[in-house]
C-alpha atoms as a PDB file:
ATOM      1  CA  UNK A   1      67.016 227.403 225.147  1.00  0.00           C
ATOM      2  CA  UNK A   2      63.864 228.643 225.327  1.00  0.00           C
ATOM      3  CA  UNK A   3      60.816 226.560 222.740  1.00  0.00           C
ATOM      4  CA  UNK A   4      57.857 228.273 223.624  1.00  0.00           C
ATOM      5  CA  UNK A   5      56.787 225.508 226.149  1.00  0.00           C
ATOM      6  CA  UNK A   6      55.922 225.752 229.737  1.00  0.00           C
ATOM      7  CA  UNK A   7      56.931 223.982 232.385  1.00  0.00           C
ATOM      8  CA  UNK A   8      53.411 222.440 233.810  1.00  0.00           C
ATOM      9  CA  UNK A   9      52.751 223.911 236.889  1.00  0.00           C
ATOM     10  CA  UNK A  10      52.689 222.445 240.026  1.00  0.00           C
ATOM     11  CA  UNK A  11      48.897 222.092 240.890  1.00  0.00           C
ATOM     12  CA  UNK A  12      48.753 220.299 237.062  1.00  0.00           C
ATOM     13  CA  UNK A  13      51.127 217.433 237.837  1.00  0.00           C
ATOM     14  CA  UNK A  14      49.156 217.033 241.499  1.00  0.00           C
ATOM     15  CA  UNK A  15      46.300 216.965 239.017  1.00  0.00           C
ATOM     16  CA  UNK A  16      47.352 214.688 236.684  1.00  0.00           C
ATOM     17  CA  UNK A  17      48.645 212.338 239.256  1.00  0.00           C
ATOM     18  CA  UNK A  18      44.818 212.605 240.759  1.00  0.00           C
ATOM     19  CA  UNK A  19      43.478 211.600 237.486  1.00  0.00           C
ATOM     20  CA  UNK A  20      46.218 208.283 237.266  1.00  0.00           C
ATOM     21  CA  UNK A  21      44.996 207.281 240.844  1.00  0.00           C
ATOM     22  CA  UNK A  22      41.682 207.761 240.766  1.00  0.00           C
ATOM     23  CA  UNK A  23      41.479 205.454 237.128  1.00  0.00           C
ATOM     24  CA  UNK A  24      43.661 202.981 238.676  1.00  0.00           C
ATOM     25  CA  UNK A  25      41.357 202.802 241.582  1.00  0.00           C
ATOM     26  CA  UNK A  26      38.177 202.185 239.476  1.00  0.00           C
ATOM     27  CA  UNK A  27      40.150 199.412 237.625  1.00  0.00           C
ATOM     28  CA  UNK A  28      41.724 198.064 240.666  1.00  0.00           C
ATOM     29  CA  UNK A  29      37.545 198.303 241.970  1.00  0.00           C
ATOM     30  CA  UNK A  30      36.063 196.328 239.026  1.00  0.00           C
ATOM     31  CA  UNK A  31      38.809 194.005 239.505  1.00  0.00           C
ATOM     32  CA  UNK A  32      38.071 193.276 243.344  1.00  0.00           C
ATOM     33  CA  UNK A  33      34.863 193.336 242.972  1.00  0.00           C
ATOM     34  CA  UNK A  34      34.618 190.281 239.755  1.00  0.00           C
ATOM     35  CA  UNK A  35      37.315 188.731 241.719  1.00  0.00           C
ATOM     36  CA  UNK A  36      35.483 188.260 245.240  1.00  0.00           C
ATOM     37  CA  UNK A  37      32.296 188.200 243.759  1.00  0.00           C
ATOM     38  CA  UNK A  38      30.881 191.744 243.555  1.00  0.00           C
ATOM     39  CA  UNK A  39      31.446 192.181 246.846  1.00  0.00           C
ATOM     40  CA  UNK A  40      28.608 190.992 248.499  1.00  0.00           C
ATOM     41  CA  UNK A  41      28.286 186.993 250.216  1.00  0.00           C
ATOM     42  CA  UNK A  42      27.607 184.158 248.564  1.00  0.00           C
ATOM     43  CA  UNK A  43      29.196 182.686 245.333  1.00  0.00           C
ATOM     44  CA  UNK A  44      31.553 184.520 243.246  1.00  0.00           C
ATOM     45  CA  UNK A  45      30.229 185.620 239.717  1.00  0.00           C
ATOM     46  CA  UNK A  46      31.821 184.250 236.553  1.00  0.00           C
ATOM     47  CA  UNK A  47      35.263 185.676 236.041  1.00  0.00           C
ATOM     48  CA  UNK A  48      36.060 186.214 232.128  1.00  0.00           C
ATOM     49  CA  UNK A  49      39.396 187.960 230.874  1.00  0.00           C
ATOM     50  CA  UNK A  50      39.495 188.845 227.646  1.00  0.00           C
ATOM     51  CA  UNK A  51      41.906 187.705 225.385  1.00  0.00           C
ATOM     52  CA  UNK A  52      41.347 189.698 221.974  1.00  0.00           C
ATOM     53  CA  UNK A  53      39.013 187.821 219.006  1.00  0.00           C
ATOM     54  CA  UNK A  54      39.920 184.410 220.218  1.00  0.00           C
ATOM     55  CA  UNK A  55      37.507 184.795 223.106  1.00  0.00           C
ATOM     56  CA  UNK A  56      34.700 185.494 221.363  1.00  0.00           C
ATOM     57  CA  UNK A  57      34.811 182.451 219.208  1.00  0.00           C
ATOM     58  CA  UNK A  58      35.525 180.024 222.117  1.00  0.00           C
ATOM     59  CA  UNK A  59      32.394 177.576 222.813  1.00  0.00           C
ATOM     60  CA  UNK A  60      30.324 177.971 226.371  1.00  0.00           C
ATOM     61  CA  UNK A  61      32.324 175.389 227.811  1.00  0.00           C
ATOM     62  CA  UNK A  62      35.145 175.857 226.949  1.00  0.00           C
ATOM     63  CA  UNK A  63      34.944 179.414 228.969  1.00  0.00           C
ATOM     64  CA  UNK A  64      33.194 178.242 231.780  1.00  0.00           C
ATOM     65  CA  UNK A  65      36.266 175.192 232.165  1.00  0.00           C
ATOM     66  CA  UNK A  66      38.847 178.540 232.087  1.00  0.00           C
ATOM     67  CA  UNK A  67      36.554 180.370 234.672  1.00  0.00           C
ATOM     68  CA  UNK A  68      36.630 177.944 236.758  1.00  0.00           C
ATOM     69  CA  UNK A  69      40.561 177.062 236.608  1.00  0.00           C
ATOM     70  CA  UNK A  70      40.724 180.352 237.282  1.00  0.00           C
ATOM     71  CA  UNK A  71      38.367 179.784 240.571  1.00  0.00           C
ATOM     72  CA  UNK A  72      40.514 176.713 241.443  1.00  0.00           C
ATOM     73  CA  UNK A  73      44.168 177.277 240.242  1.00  0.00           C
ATOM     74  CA  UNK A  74      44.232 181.202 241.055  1.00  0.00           C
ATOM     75  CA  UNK A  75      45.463 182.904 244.044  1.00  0.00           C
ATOM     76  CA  UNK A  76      42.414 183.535 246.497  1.00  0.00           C
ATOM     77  CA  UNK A  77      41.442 186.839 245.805  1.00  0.00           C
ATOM     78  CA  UNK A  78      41.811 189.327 248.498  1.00  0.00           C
ATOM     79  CA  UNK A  79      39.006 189.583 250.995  1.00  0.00           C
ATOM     80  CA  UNK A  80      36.272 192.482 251.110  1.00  0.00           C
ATOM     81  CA  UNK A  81      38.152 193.540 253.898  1.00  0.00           C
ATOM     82  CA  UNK A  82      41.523 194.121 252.023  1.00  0.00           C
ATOM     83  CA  UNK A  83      40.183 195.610 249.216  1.00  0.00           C
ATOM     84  CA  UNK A  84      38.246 198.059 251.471  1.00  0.00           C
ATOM     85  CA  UNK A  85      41.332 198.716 253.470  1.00  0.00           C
ATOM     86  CA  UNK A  86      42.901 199.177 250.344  1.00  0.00           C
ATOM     87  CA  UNK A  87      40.528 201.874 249.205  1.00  0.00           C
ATOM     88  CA  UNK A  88      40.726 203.565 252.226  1.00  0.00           C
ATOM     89  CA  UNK A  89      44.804 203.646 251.847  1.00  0.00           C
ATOM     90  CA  UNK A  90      44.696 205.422 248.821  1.00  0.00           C
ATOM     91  CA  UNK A  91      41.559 207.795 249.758  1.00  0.00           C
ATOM     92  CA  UNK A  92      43.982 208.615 253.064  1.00  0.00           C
ATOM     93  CA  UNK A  93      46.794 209.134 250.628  1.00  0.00           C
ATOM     94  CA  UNK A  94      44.596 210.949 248.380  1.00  0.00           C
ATOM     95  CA  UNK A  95      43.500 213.129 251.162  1.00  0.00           C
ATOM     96  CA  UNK A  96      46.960 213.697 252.387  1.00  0.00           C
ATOM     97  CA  UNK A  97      48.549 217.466 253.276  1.00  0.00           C
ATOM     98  CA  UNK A  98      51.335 217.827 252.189  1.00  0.00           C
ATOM     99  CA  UNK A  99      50.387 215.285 249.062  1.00  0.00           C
ATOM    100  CA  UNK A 100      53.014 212.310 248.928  1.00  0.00           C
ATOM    101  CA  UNK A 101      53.132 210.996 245.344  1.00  0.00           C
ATOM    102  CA  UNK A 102      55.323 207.802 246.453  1.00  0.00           C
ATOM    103  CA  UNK A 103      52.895 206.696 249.191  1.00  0.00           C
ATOM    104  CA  UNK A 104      50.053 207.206 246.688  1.00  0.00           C
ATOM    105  CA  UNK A 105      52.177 205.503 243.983  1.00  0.00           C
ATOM    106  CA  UNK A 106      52.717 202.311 246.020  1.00  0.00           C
ATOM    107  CA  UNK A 107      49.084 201.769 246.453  1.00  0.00           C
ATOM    108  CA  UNK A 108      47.833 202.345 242.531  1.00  0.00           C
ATOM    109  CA  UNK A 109      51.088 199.707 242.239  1.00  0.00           C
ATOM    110  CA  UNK A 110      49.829 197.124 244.386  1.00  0.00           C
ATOM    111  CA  UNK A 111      46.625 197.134 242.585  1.00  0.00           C
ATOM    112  CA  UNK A 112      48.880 196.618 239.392  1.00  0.00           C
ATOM    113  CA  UNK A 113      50.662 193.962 240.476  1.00  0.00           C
ATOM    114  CA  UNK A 114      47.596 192.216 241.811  1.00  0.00           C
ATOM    115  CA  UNK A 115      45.796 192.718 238.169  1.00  0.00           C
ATOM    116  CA  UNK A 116      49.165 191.488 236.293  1.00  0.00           C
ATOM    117  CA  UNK A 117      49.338 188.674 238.558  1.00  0.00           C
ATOM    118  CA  UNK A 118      45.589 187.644 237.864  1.00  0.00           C
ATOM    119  CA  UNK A 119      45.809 188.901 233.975  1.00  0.00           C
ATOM    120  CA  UNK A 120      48.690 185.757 234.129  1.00  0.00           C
ATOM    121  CA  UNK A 121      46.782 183.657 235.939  1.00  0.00           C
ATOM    122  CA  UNK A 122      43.678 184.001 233.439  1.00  0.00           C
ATOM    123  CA  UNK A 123      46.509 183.350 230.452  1.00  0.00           C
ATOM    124  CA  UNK A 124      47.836 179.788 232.079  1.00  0.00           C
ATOM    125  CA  UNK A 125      44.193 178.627 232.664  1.00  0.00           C
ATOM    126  CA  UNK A 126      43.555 179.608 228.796  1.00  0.00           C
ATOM    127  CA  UNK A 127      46.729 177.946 227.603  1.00  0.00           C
ATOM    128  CA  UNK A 128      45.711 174.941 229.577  1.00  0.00           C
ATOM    129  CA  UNK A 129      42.194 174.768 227.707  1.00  0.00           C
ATOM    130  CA  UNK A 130      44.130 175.083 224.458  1.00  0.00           C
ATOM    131  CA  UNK A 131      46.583 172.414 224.960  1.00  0.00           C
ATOM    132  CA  UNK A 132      43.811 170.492 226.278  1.00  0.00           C
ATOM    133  CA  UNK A 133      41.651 170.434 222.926  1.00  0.00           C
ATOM    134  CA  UNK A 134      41.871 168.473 220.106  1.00  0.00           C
ATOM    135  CA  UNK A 135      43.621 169.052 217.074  1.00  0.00           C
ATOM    136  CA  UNK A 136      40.449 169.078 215.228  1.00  0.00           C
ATOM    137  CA  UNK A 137      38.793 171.406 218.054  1.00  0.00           C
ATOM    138  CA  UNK A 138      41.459 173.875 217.500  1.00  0.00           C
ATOM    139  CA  UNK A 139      41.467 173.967 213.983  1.00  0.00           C
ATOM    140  CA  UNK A 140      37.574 174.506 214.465  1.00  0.00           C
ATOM    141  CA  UNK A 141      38.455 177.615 216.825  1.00  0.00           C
ATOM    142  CA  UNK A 142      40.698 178.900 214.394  1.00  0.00           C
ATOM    143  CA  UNK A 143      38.524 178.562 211.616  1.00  0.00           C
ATOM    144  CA  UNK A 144      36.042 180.352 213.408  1.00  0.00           C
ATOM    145  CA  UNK A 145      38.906 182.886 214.523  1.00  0.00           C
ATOM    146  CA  UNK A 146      39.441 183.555 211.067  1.00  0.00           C
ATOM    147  CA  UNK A 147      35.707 184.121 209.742  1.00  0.00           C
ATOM    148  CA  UNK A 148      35.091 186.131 212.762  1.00  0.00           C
ATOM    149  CA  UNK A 149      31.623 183.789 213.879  1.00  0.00           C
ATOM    150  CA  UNK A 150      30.934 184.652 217.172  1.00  0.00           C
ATOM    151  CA  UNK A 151      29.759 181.687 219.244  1.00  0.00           C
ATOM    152  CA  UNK A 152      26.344 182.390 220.950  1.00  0.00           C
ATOM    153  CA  UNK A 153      26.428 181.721 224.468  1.00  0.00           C
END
């Protein structure tokens, strides 16, 4: 049965794969690089996950206190030299001739399961700040949650 469609061609799917690593790679990048602290030395920058409208309506504090249970409470983030070695994997695998899509795979995974792992992290350190609040200072954040008032930092 024939429909009229194609089967993409070879050098498409190489392509398209291409495309998938290299945006995975500029995630994973931004990722690293809030994580360790823009990697350069010194002290990390603030770390802030997003978490939909709720986020913008939490007070100052209250996101600072989850940034830094995220500093304290998180796994330590992988050192410049990782994340450079990491980079270079996937450039190498990038680079490879004859291309291997599995090796290449494996790397744009491992910067998955690093973000997921952090992405959970962020969500137990929010949680925390919730349960932490008072009744009243809840209802205040979902008051504000449901006029839409953005707090001003």
């Amino acid at each position: 049965m024939d429909n009229g469609m194609k089967k993409p061609s070879k050098m498409w799917r190489i392509i398209l794969v291409l495309s998938l690593a290299l945006n995975v790679a500029v995630i994973g990048g931004a990722v690293g690089m809030a994580v360790t602290g823009g990697g350069h030395k010194g002290a990390p920058q603030r770390v802030m996950f997003d978490f939909g409208p709720i986020s913008r309506v939490l007070d100052p504090a209250d996101r600072r206190a989850i940034g830094e249970a995220m500093r304290k409470g998180g796994a330590p983030p992988p050192s410049r030299d990782e994340f450079v070695g990491k980079i270079k994997e996937l450039a190498d695998g990038l680079r490879a001739d004859p291309f291997d899509p599995e090796t290449v795979g494996d790397i744009i995974a491992s910067f998955r399961v690093r973000s997921e792992r952090v992405q959970q992290q962020a969500q137990s350190a929010f949680l925390d700040r919730l349960t932490k609040m008072t009744p009243q200072g809840r209802a205040a954040l979902a008051d504000r949650l449901e006029k839409g008032n953005r707090r001003k930092d």
